[in-house]
C-alpha atoms as a PDB file:
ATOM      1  CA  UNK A   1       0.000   0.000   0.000  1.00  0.00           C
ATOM      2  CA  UNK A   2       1.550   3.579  -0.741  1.00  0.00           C
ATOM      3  CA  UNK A   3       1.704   6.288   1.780  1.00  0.00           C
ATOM      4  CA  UNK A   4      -0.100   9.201   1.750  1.00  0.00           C
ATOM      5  CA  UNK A   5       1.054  12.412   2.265  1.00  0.00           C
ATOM      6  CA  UNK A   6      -0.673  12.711   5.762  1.00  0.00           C
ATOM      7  CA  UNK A   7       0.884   9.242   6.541  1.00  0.00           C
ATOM      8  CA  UNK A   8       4.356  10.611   5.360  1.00  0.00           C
ATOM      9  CA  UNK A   9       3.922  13.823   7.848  1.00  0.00           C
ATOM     10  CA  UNK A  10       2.369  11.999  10.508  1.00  0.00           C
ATOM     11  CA  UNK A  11       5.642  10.396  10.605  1.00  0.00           C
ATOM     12  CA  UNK A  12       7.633  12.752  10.131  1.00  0.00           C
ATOM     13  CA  UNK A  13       6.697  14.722  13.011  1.00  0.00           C
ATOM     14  CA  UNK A  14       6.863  11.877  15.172  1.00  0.00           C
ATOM     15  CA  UNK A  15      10.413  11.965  14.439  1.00  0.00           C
ATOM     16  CA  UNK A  16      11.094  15.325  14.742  1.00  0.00           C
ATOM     17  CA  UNK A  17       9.517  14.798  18.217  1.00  0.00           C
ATOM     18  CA  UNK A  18      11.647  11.709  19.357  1.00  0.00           C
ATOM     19  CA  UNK A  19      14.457  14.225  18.178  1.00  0.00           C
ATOM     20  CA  UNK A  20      13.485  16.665  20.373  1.00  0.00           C
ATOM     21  CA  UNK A  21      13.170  15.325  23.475  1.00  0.00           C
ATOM     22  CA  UNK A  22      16.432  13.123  22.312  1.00  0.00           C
ATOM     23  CA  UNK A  23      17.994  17.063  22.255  1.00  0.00           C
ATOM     24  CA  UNK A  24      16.667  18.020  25.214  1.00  0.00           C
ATOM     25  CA  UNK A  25      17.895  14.873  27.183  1.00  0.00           C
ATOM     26  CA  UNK A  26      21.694  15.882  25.860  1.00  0.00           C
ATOM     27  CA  UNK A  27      20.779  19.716  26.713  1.00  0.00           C
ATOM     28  CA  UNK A  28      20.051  18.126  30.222  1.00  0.00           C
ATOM     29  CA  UNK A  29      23.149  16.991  30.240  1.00  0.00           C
ATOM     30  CA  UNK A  30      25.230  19.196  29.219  1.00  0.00           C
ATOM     31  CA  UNK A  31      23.546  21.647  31.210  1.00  0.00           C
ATOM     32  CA  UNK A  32      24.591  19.306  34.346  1.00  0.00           C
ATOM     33  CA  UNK A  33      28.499  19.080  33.368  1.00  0.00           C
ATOM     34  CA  UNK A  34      28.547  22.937  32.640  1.00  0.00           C
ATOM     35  CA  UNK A  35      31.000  25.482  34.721  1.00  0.00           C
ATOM     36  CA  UNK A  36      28.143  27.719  35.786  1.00  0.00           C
ATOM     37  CA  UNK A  37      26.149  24.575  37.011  1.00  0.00           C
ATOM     38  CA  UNK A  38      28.930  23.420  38.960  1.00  0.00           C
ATOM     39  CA  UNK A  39      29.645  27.041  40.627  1.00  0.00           C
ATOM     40  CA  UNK A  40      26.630  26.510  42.725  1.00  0.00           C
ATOM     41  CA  UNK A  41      26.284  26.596  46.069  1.00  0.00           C
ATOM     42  CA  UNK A  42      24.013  23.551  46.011  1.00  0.00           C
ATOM     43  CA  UNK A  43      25.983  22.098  42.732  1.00  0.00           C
ATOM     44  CA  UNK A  44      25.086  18.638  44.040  1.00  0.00           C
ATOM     45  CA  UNK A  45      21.063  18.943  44.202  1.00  0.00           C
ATOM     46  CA  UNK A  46      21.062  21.053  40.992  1.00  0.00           C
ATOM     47  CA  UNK A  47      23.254  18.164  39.182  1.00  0.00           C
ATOM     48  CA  UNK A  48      21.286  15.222  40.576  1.00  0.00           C
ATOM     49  CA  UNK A  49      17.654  17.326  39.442  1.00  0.00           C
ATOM     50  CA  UNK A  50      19.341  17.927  35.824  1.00  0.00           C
ATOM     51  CA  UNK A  51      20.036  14.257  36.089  1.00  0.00           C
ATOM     52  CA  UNK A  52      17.033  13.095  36.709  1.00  0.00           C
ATOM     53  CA  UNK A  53      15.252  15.457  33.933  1.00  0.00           C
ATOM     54  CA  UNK A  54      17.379  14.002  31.142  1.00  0.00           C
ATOM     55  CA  UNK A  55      16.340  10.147  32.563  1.00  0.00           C
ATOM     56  CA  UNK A  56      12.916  11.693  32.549  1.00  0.00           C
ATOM     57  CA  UNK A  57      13.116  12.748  28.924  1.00  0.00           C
ATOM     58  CA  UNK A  58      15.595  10.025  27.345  1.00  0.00           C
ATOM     59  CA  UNK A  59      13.405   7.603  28.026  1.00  0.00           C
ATOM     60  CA  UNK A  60      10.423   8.751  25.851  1.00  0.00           C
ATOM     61  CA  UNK A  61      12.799  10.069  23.328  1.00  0.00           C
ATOM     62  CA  UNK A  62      13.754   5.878  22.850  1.00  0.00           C
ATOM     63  CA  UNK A  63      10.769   5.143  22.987  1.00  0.00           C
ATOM     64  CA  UNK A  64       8.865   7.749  20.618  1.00  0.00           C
ATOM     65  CA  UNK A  65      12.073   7.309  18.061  1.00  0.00           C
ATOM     66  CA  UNK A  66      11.478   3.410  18.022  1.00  0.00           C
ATOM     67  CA  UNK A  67       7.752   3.686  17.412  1.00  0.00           C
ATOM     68  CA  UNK A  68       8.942   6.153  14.035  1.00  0.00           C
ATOM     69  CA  UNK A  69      10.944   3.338  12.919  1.00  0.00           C
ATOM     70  CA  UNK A  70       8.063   1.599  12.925  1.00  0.00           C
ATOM     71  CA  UNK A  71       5.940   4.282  11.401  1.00  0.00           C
ATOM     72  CA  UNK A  72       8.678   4.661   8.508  1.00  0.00           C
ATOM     73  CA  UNK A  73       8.345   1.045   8.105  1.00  0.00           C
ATOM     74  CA  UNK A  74       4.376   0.617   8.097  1.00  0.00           C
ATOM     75  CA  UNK A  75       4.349  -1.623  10.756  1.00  0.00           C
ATOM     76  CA  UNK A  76       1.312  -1.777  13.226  1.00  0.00           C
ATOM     77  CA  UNK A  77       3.251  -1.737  16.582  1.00  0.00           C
ATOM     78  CA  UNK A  78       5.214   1.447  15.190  1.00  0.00           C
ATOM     79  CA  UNK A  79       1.764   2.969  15.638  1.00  0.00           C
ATOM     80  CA  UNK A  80       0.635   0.716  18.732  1.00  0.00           C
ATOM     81  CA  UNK A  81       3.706   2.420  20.113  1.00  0.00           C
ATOM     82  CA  UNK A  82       3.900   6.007  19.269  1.00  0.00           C
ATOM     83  CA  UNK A  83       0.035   6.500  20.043  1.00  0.00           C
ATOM     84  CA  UNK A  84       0.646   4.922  24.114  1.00  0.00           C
ATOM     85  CA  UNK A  85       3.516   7.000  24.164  1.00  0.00           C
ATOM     86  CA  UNK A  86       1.908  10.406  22.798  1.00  0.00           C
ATOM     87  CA  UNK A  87      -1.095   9.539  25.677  1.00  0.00           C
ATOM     88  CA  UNK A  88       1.735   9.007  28.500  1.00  0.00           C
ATOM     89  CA  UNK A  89       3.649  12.282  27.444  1.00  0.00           C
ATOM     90  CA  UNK A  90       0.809  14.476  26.470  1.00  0.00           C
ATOM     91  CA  UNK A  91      -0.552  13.094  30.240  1.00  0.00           C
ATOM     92  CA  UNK A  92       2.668  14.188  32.104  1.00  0.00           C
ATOM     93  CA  UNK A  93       3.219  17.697  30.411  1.00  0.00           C
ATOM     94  CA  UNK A  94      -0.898  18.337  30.630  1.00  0.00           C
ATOM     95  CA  UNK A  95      -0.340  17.145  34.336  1.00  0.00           C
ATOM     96  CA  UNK A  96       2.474  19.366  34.968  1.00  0.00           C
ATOM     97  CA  UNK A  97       1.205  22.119  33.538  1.00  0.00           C
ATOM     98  CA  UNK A  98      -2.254  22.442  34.238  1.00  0.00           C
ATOM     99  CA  UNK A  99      -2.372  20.038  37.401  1.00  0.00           C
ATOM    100  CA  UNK A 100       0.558  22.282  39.597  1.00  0.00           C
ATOM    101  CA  UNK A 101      -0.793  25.550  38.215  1.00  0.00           C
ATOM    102  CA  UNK A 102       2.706  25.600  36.581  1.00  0.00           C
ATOM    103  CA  UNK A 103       1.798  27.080  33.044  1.00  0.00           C
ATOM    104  CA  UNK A 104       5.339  27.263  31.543  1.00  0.00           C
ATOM    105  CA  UNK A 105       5.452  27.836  28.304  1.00  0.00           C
ATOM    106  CA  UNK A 106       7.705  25.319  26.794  1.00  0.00           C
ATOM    107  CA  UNK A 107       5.935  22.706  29.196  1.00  0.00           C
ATOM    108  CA  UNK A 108       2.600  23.912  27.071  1.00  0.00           C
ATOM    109  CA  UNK A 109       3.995  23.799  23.835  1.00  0.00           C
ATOM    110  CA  UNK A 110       5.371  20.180  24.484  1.00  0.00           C
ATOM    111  CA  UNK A 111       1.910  19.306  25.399  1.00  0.00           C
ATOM    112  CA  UNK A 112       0.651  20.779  22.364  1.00  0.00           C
ATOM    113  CA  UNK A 113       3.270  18.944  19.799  1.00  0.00           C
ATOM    114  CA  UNK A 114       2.102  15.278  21.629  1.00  0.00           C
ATOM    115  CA  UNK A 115      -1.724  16.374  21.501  1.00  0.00           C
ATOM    116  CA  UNK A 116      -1.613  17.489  17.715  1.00  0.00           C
ATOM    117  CA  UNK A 117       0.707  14.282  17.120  1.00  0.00           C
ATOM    118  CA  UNK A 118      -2.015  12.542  18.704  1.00  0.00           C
ATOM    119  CA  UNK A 119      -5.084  13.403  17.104  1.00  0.00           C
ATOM    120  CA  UNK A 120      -3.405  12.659  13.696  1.00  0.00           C
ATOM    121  CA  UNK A 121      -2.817   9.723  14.625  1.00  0.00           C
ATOM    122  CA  UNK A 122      -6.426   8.907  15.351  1.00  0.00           C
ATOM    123  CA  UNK A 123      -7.308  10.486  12.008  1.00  0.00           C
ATOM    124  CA  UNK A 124      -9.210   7.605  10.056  1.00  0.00           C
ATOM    125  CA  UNK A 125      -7.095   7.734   7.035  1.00  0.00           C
ATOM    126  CA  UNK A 126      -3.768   7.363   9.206  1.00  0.00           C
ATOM    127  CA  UNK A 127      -5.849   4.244  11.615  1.00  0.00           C
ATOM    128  CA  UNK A 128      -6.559   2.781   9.046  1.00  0.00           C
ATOM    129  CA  UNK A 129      -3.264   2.545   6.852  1.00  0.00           C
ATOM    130  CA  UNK A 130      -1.701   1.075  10.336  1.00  0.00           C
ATOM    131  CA  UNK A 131      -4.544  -1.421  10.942  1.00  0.00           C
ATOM    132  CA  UNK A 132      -4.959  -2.522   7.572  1.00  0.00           C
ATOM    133  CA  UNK A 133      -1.377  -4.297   7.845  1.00  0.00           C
ATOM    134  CA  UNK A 134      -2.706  -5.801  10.981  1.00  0.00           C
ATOM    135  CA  UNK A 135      -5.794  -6.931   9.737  1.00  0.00           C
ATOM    136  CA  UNK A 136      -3.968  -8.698   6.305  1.00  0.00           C
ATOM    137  CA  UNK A 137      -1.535  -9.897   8.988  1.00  0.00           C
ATOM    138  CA  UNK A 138      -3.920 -11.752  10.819  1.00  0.00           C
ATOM    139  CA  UNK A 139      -5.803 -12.869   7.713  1.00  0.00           C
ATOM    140  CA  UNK A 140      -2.910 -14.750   6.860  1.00  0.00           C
ATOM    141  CA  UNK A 141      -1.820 -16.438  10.031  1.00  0.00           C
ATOM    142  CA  UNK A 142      -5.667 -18.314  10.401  1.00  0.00           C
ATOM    143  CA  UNK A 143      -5.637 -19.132   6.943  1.00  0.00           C
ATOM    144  CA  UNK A 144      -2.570 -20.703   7.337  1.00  0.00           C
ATOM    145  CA  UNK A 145      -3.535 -22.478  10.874  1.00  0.00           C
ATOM    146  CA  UNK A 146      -6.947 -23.602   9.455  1.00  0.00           C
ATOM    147  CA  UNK A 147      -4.715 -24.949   6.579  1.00  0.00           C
ATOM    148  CA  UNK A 148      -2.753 -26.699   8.942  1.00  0.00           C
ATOM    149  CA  UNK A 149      -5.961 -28.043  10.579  1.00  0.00           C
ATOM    150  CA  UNK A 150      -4.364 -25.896  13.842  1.00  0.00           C
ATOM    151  CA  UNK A 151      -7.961 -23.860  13.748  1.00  0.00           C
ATOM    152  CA  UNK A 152      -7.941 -20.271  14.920  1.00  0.00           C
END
């Protein structure tokens, strides 16, 4: 099946959205390691927080750049796997921003980029160009077990 154009920028912004929380995480980082950083009075606390931000973000970042490999590769769990992790992140950024009464803006906008992501996602056209690979997929396997005699 050929991809459509919404399929191709679905996917695309998935990746550019695995990228960049992948560029935050290193930002994290690098933030932690930095001169001014380690100045501090409380260098220690301020290291370990930075720390923990970057675990915080890397892990999504693996996780939302796997499910695009899938995406780029039309493969169901691609999409199985970017559309739980949009829900977890768009639940932790909607959570910390709206929940705490913290409205930061780059915590909103992060929100907004796994909430757009997310809806397209759940556009028909894009649902359906995942599931139809499942569907044929499973087509296949009970044919072949009901060949075998090995029913469904």
């Amino acid at each position: 099946m050929k991809r459509s154009a919404l399929i191709t920028v679905v996917t695309v912004l998935q990746t550019l959205l695995g990228l960049s929380l992948a560029g935050l995480t290193v930002y994290l980082v690098a933030l932690s390691r930095s001169r001014e950083t380690l100045a501090e009075p409380d260098a220690a606390d301020t290291v370990r927080g930075l720390l923990i931000g970057a675990l915080v973000l890397g892990v999504p970042a693996v996780i939302t750049l796997i499910g695009a490999v899938g995406l780029w590769k039309n493969h169901f769990w691609g999409w199985v796997l970017t559309l739980a992790t949009d829900v977890g992140m768009l639940a932790v950024f909607a959570y910390g921003s709206f929940g705490e009464n913290d409205r930061e803006v780059d915590e909103i906008a992060m929100a907004a980029g796994f909430g757009v992501l997310l809806v397209l996602l759940l556009l028909p056209s894009v649902r359906q160009f995942y599931w139809k690979k499942m569907r044929g997929t499973e087509v296949l396997r009970c044919a072949q077990n009901d060949k075998r005699g090995l029913g469904a």
